[in-house]
C-alpha atoms as a PDB file:
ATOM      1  CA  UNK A   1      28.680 -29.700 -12.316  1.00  0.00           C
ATOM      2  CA  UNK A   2      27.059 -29.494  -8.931  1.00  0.00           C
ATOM      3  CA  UNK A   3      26.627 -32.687  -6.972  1.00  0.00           C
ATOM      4  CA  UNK A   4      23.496 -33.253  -5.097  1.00  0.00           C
ATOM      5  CA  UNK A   5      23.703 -34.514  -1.779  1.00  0.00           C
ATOM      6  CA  UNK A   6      21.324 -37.117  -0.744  1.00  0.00           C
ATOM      7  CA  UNK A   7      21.559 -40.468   1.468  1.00  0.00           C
ATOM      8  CA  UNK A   8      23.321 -42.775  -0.818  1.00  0.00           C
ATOM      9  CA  UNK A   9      26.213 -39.772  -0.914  1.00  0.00           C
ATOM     10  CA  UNK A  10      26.806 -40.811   2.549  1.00  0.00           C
ATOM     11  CA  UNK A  11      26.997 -44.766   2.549  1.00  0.00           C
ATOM     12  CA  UNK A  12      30.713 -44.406   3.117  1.00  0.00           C
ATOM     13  CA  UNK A  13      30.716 -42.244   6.388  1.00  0.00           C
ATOM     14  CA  UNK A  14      28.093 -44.358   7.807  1.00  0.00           C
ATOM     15  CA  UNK A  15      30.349 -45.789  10.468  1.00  0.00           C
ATOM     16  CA  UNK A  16      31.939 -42.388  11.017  1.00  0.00           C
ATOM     17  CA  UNK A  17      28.027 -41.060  11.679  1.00  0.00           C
ATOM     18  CA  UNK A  18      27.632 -44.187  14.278  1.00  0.00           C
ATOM     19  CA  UNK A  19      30.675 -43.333  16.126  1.00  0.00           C
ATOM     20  CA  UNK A  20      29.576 -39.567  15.835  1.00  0.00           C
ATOM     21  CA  UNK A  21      32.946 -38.692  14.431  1.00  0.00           C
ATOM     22  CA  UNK A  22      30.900 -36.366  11.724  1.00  0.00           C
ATOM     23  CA  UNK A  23      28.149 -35.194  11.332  1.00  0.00           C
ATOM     24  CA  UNK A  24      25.267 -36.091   8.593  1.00  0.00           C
ATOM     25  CA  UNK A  25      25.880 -32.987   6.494  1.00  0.00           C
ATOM     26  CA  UNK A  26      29.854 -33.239   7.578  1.00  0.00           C
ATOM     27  CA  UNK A  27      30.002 -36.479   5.755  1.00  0.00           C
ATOM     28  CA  UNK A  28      27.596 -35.442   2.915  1.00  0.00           C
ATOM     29  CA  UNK A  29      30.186 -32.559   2.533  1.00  0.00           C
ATOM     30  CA  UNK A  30      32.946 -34.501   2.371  1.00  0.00           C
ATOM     31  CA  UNK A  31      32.124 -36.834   0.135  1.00  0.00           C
ATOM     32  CA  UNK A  32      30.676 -34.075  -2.240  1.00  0.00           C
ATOM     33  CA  UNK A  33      34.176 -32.900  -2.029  1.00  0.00           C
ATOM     34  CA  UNK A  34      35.641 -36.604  -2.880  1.00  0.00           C
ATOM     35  CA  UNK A  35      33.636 -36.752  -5.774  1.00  0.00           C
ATOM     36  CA  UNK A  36      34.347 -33.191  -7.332  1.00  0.00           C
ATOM     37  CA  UNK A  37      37.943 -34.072  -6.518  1.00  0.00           C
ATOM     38  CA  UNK A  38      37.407 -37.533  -8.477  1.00  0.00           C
ATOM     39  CA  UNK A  39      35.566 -35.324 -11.635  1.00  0.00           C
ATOM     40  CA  UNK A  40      38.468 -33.145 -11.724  1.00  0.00           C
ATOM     41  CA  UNK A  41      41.153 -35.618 -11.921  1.00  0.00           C
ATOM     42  CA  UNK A  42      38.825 -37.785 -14.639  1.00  0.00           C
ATOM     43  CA  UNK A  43      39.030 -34.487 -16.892  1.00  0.00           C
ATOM     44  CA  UNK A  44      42.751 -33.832 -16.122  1.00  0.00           C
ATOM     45  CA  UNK A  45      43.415 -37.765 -17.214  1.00  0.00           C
ATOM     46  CA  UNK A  46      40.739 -37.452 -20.534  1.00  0.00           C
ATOM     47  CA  UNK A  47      42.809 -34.516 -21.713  1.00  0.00           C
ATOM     48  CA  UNK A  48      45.686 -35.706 -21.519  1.00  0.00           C
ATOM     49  CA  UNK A  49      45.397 -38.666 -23.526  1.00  0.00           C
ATOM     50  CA  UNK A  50      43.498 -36.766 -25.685  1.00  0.00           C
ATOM     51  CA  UNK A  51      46.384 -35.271 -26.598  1.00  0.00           C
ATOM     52  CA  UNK A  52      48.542 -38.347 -26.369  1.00  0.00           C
ATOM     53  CA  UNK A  53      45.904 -39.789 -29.006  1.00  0.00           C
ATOM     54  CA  UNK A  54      46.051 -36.628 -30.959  1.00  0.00           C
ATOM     55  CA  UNK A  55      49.844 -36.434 -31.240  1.00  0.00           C
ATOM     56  CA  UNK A  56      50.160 -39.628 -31.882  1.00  0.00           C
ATOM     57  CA  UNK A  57      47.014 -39.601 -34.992  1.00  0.00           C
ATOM     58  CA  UNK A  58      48.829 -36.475 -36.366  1.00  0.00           C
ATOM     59  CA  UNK A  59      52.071 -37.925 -36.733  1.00  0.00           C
ATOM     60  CA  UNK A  60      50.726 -40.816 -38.231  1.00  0.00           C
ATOM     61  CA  UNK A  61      48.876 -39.212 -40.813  1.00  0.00           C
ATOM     62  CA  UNK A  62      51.256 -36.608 -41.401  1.00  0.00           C
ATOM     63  CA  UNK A  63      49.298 -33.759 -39.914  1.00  0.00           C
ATOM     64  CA  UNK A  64      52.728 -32.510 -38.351  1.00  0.00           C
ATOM     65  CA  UNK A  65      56.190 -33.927 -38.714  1.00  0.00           C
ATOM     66  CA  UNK A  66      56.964 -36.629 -36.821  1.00  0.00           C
ATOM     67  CA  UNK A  67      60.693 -36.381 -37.255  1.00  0.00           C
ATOM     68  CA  UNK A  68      60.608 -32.648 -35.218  1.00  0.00           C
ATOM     69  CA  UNK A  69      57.951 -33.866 -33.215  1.00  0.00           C
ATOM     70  CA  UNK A  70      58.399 -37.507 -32.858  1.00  0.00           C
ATOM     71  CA  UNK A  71      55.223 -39.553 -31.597  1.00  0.00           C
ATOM     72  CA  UNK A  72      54.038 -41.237 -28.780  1.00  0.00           C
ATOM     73  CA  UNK A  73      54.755 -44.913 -29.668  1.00  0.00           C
ATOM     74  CA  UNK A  74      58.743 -43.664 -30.493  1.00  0.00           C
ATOM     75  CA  UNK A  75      58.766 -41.944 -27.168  1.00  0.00           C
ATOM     76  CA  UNK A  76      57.654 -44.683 -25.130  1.00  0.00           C
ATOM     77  CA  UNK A  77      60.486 -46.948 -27.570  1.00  0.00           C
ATOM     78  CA  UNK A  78      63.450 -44.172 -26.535  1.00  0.00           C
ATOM     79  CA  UNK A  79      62.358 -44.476 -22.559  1.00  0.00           C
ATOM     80  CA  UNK A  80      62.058 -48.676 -22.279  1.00  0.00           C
ATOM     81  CA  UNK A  81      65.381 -48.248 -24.420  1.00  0.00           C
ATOM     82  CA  UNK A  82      66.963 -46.110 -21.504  1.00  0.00           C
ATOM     83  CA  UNK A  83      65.647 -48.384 -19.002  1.00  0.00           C
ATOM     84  CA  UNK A  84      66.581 -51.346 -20.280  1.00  0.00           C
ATOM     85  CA  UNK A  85      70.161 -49.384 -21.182  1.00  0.00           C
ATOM     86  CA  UNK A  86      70.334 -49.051 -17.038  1.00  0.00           C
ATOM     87  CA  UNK A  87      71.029 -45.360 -18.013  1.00  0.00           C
ATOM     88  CA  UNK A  88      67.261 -43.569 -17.677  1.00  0.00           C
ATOM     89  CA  UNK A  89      67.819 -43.376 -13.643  1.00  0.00           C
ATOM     90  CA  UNK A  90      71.496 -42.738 -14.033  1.00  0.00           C
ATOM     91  CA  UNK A  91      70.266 -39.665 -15.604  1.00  0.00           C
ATOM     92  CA  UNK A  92      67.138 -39.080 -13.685  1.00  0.00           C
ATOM     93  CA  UNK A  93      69.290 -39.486 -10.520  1.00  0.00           C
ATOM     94  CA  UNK A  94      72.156 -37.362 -11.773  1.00  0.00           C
ATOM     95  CA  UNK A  95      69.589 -34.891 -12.307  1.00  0.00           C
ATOM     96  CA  UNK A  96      67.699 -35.111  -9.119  1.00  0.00           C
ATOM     97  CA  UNK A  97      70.482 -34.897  -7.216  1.00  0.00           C
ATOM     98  CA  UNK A  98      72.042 -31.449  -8.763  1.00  0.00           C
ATOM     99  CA  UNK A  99      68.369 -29.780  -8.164  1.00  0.00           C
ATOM    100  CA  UNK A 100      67.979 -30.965  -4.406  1.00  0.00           C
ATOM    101  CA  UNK A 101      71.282 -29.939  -3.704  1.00  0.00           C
ATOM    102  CA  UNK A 102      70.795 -26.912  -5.165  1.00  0.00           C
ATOM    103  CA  UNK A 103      67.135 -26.330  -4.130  1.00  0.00           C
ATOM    104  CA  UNK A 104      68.444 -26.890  -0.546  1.00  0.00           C
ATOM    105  CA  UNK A 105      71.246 -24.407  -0.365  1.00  0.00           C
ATOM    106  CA  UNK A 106      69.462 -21.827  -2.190  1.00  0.00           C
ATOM    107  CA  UNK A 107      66.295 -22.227   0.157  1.00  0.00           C
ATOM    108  CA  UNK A 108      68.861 -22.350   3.463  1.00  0.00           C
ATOM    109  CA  UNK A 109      70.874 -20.046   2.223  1.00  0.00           C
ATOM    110  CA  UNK A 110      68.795 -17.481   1.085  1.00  0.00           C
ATOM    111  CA  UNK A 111      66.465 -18.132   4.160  1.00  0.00           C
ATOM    112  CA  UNK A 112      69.333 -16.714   6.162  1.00  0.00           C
ATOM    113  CA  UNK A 113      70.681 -14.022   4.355  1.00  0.00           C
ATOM    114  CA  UNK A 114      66.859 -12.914   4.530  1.00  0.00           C
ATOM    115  CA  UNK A 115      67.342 -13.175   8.665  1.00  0.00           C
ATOM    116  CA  UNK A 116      70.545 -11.429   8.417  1.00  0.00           C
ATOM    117  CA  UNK A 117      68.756  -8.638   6.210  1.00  0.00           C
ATOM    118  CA  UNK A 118      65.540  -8.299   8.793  1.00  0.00           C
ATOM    119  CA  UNK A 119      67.777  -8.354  11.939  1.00  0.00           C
ATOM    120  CA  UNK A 120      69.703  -5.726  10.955  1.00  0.00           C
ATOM    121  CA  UNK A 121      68.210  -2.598   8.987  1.00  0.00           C
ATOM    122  CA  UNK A 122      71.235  -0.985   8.104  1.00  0.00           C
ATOM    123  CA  UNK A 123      72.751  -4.047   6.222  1.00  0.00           C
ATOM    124  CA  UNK A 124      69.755  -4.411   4.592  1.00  0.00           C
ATOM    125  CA  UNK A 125      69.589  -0.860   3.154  1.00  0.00           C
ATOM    126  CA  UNK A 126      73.768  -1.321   2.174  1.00  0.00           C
ATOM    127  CA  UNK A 127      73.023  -4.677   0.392  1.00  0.00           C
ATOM    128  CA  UNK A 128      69.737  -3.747  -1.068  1.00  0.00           C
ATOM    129  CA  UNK A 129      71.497  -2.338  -4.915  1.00  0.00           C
ATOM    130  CA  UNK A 130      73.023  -5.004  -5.047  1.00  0.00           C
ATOM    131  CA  UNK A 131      70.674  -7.883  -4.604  1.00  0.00           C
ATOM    132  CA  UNK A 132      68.577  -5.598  -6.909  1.00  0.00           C
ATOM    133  CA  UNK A 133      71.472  -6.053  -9.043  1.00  0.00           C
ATOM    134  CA  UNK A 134      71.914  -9.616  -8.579  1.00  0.00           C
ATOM    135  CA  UNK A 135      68.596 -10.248  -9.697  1.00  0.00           C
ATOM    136  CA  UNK A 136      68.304  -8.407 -12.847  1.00  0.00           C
ATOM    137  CA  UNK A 137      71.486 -10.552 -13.941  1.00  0.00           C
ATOM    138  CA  UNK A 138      70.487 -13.316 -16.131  1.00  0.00           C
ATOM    139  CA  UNK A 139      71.575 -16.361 -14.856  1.00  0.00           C
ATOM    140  CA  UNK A 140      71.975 -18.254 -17.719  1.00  0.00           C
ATOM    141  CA  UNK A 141      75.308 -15.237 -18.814  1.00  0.00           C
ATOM    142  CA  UNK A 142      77.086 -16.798 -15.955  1.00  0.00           C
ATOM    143  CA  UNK A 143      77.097 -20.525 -16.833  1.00  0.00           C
ATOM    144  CA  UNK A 144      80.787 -20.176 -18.164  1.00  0.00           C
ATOM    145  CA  UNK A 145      81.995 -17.687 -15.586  1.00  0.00           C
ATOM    146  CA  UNK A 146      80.997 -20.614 -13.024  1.00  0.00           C
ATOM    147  CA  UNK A 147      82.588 -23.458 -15.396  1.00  0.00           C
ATOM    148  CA  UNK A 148      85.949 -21.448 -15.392  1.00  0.00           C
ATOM    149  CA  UNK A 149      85.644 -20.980 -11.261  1.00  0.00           C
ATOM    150  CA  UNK A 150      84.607 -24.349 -10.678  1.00  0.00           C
ATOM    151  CA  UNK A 151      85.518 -26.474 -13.978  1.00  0.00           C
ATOM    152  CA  UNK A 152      83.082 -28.802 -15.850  1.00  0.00           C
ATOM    153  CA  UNK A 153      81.589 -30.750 -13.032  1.00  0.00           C
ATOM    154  CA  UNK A 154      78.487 -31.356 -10.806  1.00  0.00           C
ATOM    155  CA  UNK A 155      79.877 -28.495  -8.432  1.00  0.00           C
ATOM    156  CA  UNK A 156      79.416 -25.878 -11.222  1.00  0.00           C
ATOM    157  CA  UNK A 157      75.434 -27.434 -12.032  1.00  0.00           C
ATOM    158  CA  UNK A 158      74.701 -26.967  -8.555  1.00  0.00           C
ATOM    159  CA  UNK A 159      76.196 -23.350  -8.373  1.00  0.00           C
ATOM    160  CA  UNK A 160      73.775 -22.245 -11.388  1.00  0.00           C
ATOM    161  CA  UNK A 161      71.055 -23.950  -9.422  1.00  0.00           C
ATOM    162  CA  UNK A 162      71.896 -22.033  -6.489  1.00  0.00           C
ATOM    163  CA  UNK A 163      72.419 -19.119  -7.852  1.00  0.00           C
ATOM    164  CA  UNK A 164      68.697 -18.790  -9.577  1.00  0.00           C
ATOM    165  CA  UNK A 165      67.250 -19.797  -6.258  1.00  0.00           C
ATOM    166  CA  UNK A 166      68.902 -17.770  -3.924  1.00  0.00           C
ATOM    167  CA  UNK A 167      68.411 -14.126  -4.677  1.00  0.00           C
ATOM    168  CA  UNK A 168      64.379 -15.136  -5.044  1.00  0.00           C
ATOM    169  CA  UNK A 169      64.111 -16.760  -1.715  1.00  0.00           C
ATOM    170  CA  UNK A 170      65.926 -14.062  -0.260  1.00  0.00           C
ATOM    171  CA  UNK A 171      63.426 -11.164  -1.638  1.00  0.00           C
ATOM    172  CA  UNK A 172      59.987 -13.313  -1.140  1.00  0.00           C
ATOM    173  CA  UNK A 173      61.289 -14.090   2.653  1.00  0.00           C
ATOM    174  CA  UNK A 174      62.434 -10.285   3.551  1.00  0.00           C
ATOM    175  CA  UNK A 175      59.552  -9.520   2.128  1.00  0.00           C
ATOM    176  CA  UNK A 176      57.221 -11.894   4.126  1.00  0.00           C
ATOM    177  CA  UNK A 177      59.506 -10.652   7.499  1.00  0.00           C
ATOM    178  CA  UNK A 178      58.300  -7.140   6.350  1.00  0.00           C
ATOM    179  CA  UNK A 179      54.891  -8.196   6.207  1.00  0.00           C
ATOM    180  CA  UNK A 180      54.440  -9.153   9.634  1.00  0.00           C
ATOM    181  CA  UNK A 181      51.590  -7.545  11.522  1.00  0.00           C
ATOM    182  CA  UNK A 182      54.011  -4.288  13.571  1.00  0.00           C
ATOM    183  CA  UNK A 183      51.478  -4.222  16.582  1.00  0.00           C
ATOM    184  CA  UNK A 184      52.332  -7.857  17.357  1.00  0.00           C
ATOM    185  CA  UNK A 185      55.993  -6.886  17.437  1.00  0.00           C
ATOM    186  CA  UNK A 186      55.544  -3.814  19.403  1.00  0.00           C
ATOM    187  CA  UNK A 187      53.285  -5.611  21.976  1.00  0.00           C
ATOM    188  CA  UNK A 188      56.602  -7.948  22.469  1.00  0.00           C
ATOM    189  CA  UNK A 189      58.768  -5.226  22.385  1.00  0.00           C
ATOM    190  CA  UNK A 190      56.695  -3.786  25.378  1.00  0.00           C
ATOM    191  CA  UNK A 191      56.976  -6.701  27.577  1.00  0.00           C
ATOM    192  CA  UNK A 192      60.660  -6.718  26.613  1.00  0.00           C
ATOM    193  CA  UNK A 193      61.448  -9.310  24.142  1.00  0.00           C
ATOM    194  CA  UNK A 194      64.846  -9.353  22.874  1.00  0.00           C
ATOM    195  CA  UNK A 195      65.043  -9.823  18.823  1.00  0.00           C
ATOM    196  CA  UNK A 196      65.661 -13.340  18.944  1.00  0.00           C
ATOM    197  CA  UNK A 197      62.208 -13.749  20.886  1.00  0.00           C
ATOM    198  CA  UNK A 198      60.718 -11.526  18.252  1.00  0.00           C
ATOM    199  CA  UNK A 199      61.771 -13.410  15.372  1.00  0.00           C
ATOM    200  CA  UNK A 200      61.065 -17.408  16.929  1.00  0.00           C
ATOM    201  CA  UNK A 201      57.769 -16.043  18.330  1.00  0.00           C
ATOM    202  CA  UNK A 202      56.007 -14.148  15.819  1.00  0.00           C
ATOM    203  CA  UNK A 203      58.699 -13.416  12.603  1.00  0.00           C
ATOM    204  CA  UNK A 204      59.547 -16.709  11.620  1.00  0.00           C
ATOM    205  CA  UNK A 205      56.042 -18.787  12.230  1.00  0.00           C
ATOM    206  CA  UNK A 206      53.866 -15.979  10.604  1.00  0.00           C
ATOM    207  CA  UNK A 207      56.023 -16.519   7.534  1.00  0.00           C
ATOM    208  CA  UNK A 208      55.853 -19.836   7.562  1.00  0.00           C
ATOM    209  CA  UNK A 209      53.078 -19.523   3.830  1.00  0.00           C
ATOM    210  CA  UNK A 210      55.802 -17.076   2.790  1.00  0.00           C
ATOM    211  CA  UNK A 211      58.689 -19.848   3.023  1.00  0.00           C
ATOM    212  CA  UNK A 212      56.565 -22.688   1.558  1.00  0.00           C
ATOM    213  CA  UNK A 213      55.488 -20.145  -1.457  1.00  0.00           C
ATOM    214  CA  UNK A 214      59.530 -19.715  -1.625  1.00  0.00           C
ATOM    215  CA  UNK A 215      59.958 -23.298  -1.296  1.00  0.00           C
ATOM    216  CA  UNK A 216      57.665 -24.202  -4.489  1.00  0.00           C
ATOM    217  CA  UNK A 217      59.346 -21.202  -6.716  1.00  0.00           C
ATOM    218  CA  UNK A 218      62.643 -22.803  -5.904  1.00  0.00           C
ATOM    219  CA  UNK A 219      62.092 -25.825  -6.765  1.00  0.00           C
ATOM    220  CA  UNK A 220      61.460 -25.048 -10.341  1.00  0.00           C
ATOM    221  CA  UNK A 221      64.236 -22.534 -10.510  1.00  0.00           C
ATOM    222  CA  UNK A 222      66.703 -24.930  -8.911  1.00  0.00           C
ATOM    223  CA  UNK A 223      65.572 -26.897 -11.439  1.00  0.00           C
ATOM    224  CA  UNK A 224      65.887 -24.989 -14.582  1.00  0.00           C
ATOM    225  CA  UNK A 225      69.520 -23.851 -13.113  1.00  0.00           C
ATOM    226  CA  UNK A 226      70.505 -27.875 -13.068  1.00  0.00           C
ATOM    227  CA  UNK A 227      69.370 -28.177 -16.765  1.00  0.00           C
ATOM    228  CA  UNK A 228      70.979 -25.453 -17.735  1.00  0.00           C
ATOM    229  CA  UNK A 229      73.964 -26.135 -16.011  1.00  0.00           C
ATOM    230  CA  UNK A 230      73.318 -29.870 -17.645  1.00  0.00           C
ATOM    231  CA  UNK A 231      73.339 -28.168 -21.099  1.00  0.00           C
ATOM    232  CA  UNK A 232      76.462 -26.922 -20.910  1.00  0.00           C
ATOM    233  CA  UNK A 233      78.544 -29.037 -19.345  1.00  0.00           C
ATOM    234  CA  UNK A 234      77.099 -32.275 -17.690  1.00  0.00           C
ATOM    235  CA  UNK A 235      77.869 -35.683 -19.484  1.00  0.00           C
ATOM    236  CA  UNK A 236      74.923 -37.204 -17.525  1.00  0.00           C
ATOM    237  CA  UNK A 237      71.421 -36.076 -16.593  1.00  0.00           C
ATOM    238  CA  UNK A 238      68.329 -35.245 -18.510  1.00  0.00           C
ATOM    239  CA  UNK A 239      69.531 -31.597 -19.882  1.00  0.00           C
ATOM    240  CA  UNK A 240      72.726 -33.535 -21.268  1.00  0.00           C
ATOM    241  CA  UNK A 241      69.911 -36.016 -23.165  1.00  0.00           C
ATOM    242  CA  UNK A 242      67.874 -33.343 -24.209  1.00  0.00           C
ATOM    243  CA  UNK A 243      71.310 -31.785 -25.856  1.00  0.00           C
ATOM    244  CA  UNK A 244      72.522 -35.019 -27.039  1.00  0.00           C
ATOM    245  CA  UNK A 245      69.445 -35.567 -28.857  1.00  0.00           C
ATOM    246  CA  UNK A 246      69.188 -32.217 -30.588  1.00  0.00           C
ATOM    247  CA  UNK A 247      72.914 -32.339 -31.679  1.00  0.00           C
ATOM    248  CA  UNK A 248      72.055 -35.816 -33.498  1.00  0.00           C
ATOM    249  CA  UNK A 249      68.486 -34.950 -34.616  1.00  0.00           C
ATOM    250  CA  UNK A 250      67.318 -37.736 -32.240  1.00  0.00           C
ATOM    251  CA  UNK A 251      64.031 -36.071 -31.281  1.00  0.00           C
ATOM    252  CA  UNK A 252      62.440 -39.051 -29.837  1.00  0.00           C
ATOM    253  CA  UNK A 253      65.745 -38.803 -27.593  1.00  0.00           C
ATOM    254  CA  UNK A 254      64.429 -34.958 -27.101  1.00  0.00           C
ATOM    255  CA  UNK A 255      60.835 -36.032 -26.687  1.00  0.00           C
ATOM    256  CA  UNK A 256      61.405 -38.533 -24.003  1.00  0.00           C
ATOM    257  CA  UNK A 257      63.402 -36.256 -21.846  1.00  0.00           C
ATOM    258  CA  UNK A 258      61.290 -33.621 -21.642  1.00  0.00           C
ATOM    259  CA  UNK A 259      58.624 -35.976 -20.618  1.00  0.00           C
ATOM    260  CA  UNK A 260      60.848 -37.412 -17.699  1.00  0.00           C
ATOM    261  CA  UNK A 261      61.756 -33.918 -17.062  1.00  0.00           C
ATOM    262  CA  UNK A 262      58.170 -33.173 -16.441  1.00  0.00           C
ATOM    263  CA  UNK A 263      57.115 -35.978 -14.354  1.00  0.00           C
ATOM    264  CA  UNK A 264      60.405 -35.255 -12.545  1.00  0.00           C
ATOM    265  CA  UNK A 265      59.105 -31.796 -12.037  1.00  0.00           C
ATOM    266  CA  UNK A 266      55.571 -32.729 -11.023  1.00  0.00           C
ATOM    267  CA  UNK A 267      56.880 -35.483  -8.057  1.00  0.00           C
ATOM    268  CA  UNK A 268      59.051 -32.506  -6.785  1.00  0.00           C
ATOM    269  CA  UNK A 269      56.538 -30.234  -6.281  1.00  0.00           C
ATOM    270  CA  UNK A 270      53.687 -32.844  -4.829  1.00  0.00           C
ATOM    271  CA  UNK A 271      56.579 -33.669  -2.515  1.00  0.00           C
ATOM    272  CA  UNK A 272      56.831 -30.128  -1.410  1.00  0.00           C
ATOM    273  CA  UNK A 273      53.199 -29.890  -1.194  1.00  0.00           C
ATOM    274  CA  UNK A 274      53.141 -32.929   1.181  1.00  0.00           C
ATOM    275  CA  UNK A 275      55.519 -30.975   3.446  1.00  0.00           C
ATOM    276  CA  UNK A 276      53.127 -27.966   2.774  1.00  0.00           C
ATOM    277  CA  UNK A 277      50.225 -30.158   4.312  1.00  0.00           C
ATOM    278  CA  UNK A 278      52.659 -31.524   7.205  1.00  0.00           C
ATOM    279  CA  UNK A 279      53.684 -27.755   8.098  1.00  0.00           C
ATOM    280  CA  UNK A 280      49.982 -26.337   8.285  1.00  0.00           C
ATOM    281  CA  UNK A 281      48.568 -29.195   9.944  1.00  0.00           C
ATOM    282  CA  UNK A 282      52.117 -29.218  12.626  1.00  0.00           C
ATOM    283  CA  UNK A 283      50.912 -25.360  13.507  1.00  0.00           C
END
């Protein structure tokens, strides 16, 4: 839909066009932009409870199943009855807490191994099989070698988390370090920067989308290492529900914690995007 940009698109910047803050076509622009932003979001919300509606018909009229599926109206039930339980942000914070842990290390972690792996180009060429090897390791095969090393607890949840995250931040940020333009790093090496100018100076802030693109893929791996973790051992969180509720055919239970999961999901990553926006506008 293209919007057509006259004077009444412009009412609101008025007082921006007094002060000459903007111009006329600068605020016609931006509130062309406000209102394809406001079109978008009207579609995202119409789909969704089309589907809501949809789900919710279906089960209703027995179009699908509502005892593998559950409905809508039985979901919402299952999440008042958490929260008026006191449990739903018991779990959501148990939860929560395993993934930012988790998505903290990893990101840290694997941030610096990446430094280690750029400042010196001999380690990195010893350790490369082996983070190869790391990687093609599904994570999920050592759930129980982490339970029996750290016993049935929060500190083996995190470990999973960490251990999905890790290996990936470490590739995407060697990878970004790699990236970096060579003539800019020559030109410092001929006024005779040492490396730790090199990598402060140039390295590290021209890898700065790298990191944040590392940041966002953690997050949902830190994440699905917490619920799998939860899965297997937790006795609190929402992989634990999501378990509890298969194991007693509960799928409202099921339904409900997959929807938390999601929303859960979504605020993590808007919250990384905010730091995203605070970054770029910072440099």
């Amino acid at each position: 839909m293209k919007l057509q940009c006259n004077q009444d698109n412009i009412t609101k910047w008025q007082r921006w066009l007094r002060r000459g803050a903007v111009s006329e076509t600068h605020g016609c622009y931006l509130e062309q932009v406000r209102k394809q932003e406001l079109l978008i979001a009207t579609y995202q919300v119409l789909i969704c409870l089309f589907l809501i509606v949809f789900w919710e018909i279906g089960a209703a009229f027995k179009w699908i199943d509502p005892f593998i599926t559950s409905q809508p109206t039985k979901v919402f039930t299952t999440i008042v009855n958490l929260f008026n339980s006191g449990k739903l942000f018991i779990h959501i914070g148990t939860t929560v807490g395993e993934t930012t842990i988790g998505f903290v290390l990893g990101t840290l972690g694997g941030t610096l191994i990446a430094i280690l792996l750029w400042w010196s180009k001999t380690v990195a060429s010893i350790l490369d099989p082996y983070i190869v090897l790391l990687n093609s390791i599904p994570k999920v095969a050592l759930g129980p070698v982490f339970i029996v090393w750290l016993g049935s607890g929060t500190v083996a949840i995190v470990a999973m988390a960490l251990a999905i995250s890790i290996i990936v931040t470490i590739m995407m940020v060697l990878n970004g370090f790699n990236e970096v333009d060579p003539d800019k790093i020559k030109l410092l090496q001929s006024f005779g920067a040492t490396r730790m100018q090199i990598l402060t100076k140039v390295t590290l802030p021209a890898t700065v989308p790298t990191i944040i693109a590392a940041l966002k893929v953690n997050l949902g791996l830190s994440l699905v290492g917490t619920i799998v973790g939860e899965f297997l051992v937790s006795k609190e969180g929402l992989g634990y529900l999501i378990v509890y509720g298969g194991q007693v055919f509960n799928m409202s239970l099921v339904m409900a914690s997959m929807l938390i999961l999601c929303v859960v999901a979504v605020v993590l990553y808007y919250a990384v995007a905010i730091l995203e926006n605070r970054v770029v506008r910072w440099k």
